[in-house]
Protein backbone atom coordinates (compact mmCIF):
# COMPACT_ATOMS: atom_id res chain seq x y z
CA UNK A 1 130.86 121.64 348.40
CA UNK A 2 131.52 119.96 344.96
CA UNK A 3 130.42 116.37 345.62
CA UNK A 4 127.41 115.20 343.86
CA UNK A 5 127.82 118.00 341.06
CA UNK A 6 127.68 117.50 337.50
CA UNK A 7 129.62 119.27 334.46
CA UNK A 8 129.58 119.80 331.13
CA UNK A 9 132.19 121.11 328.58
CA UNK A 10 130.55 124.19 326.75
CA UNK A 11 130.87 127.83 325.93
CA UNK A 12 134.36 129.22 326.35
CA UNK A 13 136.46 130.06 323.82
CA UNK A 14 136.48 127.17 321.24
CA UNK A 15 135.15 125.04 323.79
CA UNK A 16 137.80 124.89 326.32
CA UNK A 17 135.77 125.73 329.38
CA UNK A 18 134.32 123.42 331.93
CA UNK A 19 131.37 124.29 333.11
CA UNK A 20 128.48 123.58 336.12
CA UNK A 21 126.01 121.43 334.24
CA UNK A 22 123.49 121.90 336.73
CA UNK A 23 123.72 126.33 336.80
CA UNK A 24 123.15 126.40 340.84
CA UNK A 25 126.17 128.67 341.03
CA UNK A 26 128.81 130.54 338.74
CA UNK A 27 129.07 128.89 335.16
CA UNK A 28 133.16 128.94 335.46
CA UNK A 29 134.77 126.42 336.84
CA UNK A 30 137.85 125.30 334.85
CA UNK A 31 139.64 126.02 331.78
CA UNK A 32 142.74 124.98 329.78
CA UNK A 33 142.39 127.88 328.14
CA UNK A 34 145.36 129.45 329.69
CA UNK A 35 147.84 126.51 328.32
CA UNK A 36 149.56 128.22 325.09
CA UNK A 37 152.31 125.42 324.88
CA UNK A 38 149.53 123.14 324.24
CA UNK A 39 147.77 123.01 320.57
CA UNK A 40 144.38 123.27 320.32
CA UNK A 41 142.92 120.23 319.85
CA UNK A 42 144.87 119.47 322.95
CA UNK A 43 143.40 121.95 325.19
CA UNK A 44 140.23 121.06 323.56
CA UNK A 45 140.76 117.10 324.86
CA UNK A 46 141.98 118.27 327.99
CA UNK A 47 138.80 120.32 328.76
CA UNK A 48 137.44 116.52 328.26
CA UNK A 49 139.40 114.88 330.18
CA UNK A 50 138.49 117.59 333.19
CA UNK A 51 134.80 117.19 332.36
CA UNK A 52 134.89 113.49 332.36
CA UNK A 53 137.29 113.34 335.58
CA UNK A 54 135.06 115.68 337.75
CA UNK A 55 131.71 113.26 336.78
CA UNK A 56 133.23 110.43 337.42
CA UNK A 57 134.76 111.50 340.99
CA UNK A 58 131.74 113.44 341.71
CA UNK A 59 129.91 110.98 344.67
CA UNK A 60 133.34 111.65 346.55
CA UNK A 61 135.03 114.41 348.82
CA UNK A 62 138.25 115.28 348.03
CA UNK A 63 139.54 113.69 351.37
CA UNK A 64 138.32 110.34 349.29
CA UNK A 65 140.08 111.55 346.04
CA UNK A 66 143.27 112.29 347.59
CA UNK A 67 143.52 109.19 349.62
CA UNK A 68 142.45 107.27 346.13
CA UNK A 69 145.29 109.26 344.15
CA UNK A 70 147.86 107.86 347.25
CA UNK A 71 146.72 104.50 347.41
CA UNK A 72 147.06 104.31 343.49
CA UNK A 73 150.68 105.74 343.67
CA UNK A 74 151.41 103.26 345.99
CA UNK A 75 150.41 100.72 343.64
CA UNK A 76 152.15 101.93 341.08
CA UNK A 77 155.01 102.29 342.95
CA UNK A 78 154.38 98.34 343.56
CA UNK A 79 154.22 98.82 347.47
CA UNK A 80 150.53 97.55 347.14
CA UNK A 81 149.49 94.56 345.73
CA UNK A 82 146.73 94.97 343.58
CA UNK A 83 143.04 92.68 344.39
CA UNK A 84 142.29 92.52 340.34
């Protein structure tokens, strides 16, 4: 559904929203927009950090994502050792 897709963060108000870069469906897709405890140059780097997280998970399914998010918990956690 998502994998492979690329986004951008444009348009919105003050350029909080995160958007489909490649306009094959919907423009909205996230926003922090909705965050008033957070300043706005926060919710401006967290639109960022959204954009920059879905390109650089975007070759995986979620399946993959959520497995990666448990296996890096674990590590963490120090269950795992790590291979670096």
């Amino acid at each position: 559904m998502f994998q492979g897709r690329k986004y951008v963060q444009q348009g919105g108000y003050k350029g909080w929203a995160v958007r489909f870069a490649d306009n094959l469906s919907a423009p909205g897709v996230a926003t922090t927009s909705y965050s008033f405890a957070m300043s706005d140059k926060e919710r401006y780097e967290m639109a960022r950090r959204i954009t920059a997280a879905l390109n650089l998970t975007s070759k995986y399914t979620i399946d993959q994502i959520e497995a990666m998010c448990v296996a890096q918990a674990a590590r963490d956690a120090g269950k795992i050792q790590s291979s670096d």
